[in-house]
Structure formats: C-alpha cells, structure tokens
C-alpha atoms as a PDB file:
ATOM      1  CA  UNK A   1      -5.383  34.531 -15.369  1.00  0.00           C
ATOM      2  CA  UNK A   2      -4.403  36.415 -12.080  1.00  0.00           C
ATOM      3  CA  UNK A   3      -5.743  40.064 -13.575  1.00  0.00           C
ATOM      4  CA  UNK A   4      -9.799  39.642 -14.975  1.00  0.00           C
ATOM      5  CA  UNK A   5      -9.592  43.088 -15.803  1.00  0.00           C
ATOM      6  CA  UNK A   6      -7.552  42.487 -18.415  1.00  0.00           C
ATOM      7  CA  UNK A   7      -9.869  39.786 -19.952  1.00  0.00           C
ATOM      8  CA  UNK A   8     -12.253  41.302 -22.139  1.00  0.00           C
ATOM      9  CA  UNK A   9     -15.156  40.209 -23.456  1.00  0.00           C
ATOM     10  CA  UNK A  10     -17.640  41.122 -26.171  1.00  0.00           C
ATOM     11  CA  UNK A  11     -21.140  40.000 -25.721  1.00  0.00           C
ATOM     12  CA  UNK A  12     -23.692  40.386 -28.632  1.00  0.00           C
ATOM     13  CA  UNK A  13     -27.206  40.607 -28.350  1.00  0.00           C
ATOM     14  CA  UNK A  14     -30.066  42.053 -30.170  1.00  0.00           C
ATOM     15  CA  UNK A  15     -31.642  43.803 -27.350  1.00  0.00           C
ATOM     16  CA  UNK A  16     -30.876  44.111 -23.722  1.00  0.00           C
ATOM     17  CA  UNK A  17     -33.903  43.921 -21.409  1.00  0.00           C
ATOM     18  CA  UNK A  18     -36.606  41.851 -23.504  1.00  0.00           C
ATOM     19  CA  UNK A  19     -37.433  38.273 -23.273  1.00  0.00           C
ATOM     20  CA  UNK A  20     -36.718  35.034 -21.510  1.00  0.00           C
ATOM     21  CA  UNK A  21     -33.391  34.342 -23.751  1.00  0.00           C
ATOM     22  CA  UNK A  22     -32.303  38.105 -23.297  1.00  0.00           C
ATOM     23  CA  UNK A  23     -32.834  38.170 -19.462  1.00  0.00           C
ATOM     24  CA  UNK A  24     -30.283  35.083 -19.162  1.00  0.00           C
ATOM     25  CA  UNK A  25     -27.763  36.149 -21.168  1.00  0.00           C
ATOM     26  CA  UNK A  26     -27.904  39.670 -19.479  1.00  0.00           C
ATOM     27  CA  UNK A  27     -27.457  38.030 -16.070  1.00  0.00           C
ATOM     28  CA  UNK A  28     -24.627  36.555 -17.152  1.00  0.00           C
ATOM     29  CA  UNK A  29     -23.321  39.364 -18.299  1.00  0.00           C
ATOM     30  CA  UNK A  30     -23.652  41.236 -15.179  1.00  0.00           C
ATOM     31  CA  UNK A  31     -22.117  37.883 -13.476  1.00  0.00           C
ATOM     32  CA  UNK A  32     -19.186  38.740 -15.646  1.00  0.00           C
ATOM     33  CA  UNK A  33     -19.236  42.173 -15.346  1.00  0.00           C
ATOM     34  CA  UNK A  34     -19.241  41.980 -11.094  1.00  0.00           C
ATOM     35  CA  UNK A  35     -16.733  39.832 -10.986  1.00  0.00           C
ATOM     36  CA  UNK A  36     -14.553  41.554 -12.634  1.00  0.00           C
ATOM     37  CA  UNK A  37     -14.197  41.029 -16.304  1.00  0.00           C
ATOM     38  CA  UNK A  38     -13.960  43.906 -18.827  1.00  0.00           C
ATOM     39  CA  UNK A  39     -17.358  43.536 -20.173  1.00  0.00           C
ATOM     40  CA  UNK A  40     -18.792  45.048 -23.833  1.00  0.00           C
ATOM     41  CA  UNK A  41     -22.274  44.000 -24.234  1.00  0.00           C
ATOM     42  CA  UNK A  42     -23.344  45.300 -28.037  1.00  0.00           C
ATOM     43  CA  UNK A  43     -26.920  45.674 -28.732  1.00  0.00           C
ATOM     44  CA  UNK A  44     -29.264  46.891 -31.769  1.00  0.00           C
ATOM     45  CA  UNK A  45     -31.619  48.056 -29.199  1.00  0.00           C
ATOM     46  CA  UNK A  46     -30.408  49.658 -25.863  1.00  0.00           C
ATOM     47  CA  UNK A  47     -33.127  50.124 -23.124  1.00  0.00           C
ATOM     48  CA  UNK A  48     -31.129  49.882 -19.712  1.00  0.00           C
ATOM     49  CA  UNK A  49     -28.609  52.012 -18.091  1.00  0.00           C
ATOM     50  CA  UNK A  50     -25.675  49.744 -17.386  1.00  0.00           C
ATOM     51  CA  UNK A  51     -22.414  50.717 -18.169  1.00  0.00           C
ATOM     52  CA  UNK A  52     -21.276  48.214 -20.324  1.00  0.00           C
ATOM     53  CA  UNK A  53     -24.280  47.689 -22.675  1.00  0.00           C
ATOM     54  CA  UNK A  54     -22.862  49.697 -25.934  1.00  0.00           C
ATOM     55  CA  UNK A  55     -25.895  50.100 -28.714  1.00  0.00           C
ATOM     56  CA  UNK A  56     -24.577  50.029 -32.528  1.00  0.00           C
ATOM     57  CA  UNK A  57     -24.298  53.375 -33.965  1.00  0.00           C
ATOM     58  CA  UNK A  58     -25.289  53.383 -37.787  1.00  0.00           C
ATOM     59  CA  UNK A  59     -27.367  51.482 -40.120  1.00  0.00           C
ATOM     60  CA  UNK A  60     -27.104  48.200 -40.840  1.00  0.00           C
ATOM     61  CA  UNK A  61     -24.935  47.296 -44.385  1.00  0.00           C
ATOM     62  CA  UNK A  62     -27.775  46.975 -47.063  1.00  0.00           C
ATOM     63  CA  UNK A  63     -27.139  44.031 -49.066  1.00  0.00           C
ATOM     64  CA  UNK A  64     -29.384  44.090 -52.450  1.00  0.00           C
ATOM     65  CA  UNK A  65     -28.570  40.487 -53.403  1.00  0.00           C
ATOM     66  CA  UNK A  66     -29.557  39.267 -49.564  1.00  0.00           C
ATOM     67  CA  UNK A  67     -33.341  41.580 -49.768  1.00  0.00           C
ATOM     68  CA  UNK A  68     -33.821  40.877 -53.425  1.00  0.00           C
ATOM     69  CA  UNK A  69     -33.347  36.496 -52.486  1.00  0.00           C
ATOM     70  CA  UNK A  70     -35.964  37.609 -49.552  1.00  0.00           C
ATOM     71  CA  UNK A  71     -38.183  39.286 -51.731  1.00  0.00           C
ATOM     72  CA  UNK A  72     -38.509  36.466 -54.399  1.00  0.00           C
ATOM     73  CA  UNK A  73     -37.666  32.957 -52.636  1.00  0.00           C
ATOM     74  CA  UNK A  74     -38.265  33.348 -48.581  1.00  0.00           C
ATOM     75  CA  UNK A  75     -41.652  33.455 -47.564  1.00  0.00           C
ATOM     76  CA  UNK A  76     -43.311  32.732 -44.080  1.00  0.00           C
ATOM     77  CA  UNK A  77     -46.213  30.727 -45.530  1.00  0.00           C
ATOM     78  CA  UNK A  78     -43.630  28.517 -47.337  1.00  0.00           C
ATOM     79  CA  UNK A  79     -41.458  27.607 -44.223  1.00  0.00           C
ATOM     80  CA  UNK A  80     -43.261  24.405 -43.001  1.00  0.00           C
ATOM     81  CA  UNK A  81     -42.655  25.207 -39.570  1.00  0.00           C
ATOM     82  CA  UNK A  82     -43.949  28.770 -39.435  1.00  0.00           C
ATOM     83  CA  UNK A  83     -46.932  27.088 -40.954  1.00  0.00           C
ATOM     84  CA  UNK A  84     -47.482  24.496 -38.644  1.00  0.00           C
ATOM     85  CA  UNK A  85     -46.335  26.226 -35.627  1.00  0.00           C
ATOM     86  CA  UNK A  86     -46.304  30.151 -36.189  1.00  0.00           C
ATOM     87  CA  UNK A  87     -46.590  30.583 -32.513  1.00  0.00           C
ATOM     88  CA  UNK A  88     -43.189  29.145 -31.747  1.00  0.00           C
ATOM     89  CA  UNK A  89     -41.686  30.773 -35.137  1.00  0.00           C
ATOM     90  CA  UNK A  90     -40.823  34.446 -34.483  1.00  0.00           C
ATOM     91  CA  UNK A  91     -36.874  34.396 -36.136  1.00  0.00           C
ATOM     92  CA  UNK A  92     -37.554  32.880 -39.575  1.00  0.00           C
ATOM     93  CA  UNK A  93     -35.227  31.448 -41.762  1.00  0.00           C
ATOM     94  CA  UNK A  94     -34.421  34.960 -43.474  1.00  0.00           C
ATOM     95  CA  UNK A  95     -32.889  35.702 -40.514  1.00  0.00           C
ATOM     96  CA  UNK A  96     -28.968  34.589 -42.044  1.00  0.00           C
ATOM     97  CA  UNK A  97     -30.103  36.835 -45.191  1.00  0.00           C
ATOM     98  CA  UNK A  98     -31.422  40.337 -43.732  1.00  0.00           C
ATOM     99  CA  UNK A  99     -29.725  42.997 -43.184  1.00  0.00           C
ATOM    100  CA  UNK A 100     -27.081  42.795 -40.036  1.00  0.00           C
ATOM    101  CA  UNK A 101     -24.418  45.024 -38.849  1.00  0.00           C
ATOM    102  CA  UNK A 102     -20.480  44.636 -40.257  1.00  0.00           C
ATOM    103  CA  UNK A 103     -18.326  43.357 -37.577  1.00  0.00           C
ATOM    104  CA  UNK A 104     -16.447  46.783 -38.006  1.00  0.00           C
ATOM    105  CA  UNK A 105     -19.296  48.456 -36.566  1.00  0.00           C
ATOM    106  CA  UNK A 106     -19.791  46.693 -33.671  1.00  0.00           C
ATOM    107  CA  UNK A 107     -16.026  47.006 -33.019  1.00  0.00           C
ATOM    108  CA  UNK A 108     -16.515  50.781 -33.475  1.00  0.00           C
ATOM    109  CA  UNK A 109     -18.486  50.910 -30.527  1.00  0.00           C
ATOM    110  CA  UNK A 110     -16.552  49.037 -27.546  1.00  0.00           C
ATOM    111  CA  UNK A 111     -13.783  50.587 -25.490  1.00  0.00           C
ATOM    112  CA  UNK A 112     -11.358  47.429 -26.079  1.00  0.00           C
ATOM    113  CA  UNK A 113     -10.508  44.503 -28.485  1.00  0.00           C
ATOM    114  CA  UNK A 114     -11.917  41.116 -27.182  1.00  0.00           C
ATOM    115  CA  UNK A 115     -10.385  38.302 -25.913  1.00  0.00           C
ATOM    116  CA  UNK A 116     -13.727  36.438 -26.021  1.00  0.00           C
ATOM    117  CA  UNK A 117     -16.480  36.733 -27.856  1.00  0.00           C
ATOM    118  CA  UNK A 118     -20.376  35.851 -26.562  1.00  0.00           C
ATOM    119  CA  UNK A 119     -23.444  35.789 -28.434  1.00  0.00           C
ATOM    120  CA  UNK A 120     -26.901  35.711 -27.366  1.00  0.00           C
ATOM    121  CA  UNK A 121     -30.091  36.523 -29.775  1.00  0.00           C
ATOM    122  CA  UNK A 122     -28.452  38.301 -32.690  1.00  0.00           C
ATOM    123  CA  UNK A 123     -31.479  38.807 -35.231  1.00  0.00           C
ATOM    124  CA  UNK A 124     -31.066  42.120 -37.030  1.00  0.00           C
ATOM    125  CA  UNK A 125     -27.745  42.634 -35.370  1.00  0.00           C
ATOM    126  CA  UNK A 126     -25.201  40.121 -36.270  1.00  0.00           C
ATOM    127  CA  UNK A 127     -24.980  36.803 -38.242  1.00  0.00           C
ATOM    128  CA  UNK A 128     -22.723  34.224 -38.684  1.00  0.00           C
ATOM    129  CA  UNK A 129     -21.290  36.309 -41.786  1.00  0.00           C
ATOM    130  CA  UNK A 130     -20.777  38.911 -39.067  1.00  0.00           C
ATOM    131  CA  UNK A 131     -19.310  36.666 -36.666  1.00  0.00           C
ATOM    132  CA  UNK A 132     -16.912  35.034 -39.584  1.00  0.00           C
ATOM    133  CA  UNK A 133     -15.433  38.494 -40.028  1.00  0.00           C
ATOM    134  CA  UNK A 134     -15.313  39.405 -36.178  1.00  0.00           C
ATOM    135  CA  UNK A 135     -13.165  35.932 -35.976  1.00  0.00           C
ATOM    136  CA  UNK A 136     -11.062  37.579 -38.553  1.00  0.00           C
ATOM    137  CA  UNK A 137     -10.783  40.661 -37.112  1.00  0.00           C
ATOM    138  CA  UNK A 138     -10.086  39.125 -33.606  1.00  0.00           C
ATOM    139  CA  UNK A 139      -8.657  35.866 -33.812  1.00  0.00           C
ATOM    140  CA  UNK A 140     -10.448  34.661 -30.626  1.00  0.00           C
ATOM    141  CA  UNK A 141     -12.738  32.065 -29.396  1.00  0.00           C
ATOM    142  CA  UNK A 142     -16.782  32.627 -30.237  1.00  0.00           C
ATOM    143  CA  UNK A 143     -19.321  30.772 -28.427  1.00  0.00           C
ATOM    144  CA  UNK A 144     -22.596  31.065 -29.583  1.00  0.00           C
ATOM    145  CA  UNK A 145     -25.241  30.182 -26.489  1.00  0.00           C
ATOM    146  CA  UNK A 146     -26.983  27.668 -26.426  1.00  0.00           C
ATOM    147  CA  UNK A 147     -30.312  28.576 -24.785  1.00  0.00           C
ATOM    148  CA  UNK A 148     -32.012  29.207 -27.776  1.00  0.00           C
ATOM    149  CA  UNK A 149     -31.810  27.096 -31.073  1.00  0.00           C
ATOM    150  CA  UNK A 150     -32.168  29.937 -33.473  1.00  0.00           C
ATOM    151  CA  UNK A 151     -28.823  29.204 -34.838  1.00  0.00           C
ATOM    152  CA  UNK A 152     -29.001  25.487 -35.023  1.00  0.00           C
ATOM    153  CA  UNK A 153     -32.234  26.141 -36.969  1.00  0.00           C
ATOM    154  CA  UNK A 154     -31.382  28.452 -39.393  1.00  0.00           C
ATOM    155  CA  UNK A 155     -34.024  30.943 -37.284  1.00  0.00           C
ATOM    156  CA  UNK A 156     -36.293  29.528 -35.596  1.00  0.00           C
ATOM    157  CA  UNK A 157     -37.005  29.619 -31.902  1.00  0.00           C
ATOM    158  CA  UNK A 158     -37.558  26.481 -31.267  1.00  0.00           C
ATOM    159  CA  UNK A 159     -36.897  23.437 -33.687  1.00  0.00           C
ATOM    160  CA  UNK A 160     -39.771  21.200 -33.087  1.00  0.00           C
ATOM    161  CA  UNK A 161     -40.398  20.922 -37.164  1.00  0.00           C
ATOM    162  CA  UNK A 162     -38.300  23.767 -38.535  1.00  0.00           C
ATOM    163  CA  UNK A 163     -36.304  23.343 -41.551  1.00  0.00           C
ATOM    164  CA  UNK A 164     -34.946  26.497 -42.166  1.00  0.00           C
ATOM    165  CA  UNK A 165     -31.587  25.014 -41.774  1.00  0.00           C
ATOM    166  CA  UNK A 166     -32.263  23.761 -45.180  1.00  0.00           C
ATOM    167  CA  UNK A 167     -32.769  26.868 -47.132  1.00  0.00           C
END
C-alpha cells in the first residue's frame, strides 16, 4: 500500500471524548489519522472539533418488536451480574436489542466508502445487526476492539459474572 490516503477507514464509536475505552480508541484514531490514512470516525455523540469525527444525523430506526422484548423480558434486577456487580455493569444485556442506527445512516454521513471498518464502544449507535449490514454494504474486514468486553458479553463492561451472552 504505497498511497495511505487512499485507505479509508471507518471507525465507530458511541461518543468521542468520554471514558477510558473512548480515549484509546480516539488516540488511535488520531494515530491513523496523522499518519496518513483517510479517517471517518462516526459517533452518536460529537463533543470535539477534529475533522474526521462525523456525528450521525437522524434518529435511530425504532424497532417495536426489539422495545416491546425490553419492556416485558430484560430487566436489570434479573441480569445476575448487574445484581451482583452493578458497579461494573453500565451496558446491559439490552444493549443488542435497543434501538441503534441502520448502517445506511452511518454511511450517509462519511465522505468515502471504507476499506476497513473499526469499532470501539457502540451502545446506542451500532450493533452487530448494524455491523452485519455494513459488511453487506461494504464487503470489508470489521474488527471489533478488544479493550472492552462489551461484545463478548452480550453488554457488559466487564465479564467477571455476566451472562448476558445468554439472553
């Protein structure tokens, strides 16, 4: 690859200045970014001023089936690990089922189509329906970081006893 600006990447992350998790995957972003990659960082929430941080335009898809199997068979005080360690637990399970953004509408936003996609923390952005149809959409790579186990978990932030993978 002799030309990095024409390697473009799309980087997904719920927010772009907050958090541990956030901070790392923004610096490698900007790693990216300064070295000369075409960089599209898509956020729900857009605080900072760099260039290539693109916040989602529209609403999130409403999907009736996914809020009505929230309202009647997710709850925090049934998840055994929000239970026993609610201080740890801040993405529960419900996290695959709420509302997220279509992959068309975080296309809609960036100034290129990706050669690579990146994801960080995606809750209330994107889930892996969302990054299904991006693949489909795409047709490249997606690696989903690994700094956080959120989506080994089925949610939660750290695994310790979590079992929302099972729901």
């Amino acid at each position: 690859m002799n030309n990095l600006n024409s390697y473009n990447i799309l980087m997904l992350s719920t927010h772009d200045v907050e958090g541990g998790a956030t901070t790392w995957f923004m610096h490698l972003a900007e790693v990216l970014y300064n070295v000369g990659y075409n960089i599209a960082v898509v956020v729900k929430y857009k605080k900072s001023t760099l260039p290539y941080v693109y916040q989602v335009k529209q609403l999130p898809k409403d999907n009736k089936i996914k809020r009505l199997f929230n309202k009647y068979f997710v709850h925090k005080e049934d998840d055994i690990f929000f239970a026993s360690k609610p201080e740890y637990a801040f993405f529960p399970c419900e996290t695959e089922f709420s509302k997220c953004f279509s992959a068309s509408q975080i296309m809609d936003v960036i100034p290129f189509s990706p050669n690579l996609i990146i994801t960080g923390l995606t809750y209330e952005l994107a889930n892996t329906s969302t990054l299904h149809d991006l693949y489909t959409i795409c047709k490249v790579p997606i690696y989903m970081t690994a700094f956080d186990v959120n989506v080994f978990t089925g949610g939660c932030h750290a695994h310790f006893d979590c079992q929302g993978y099972k729901y």
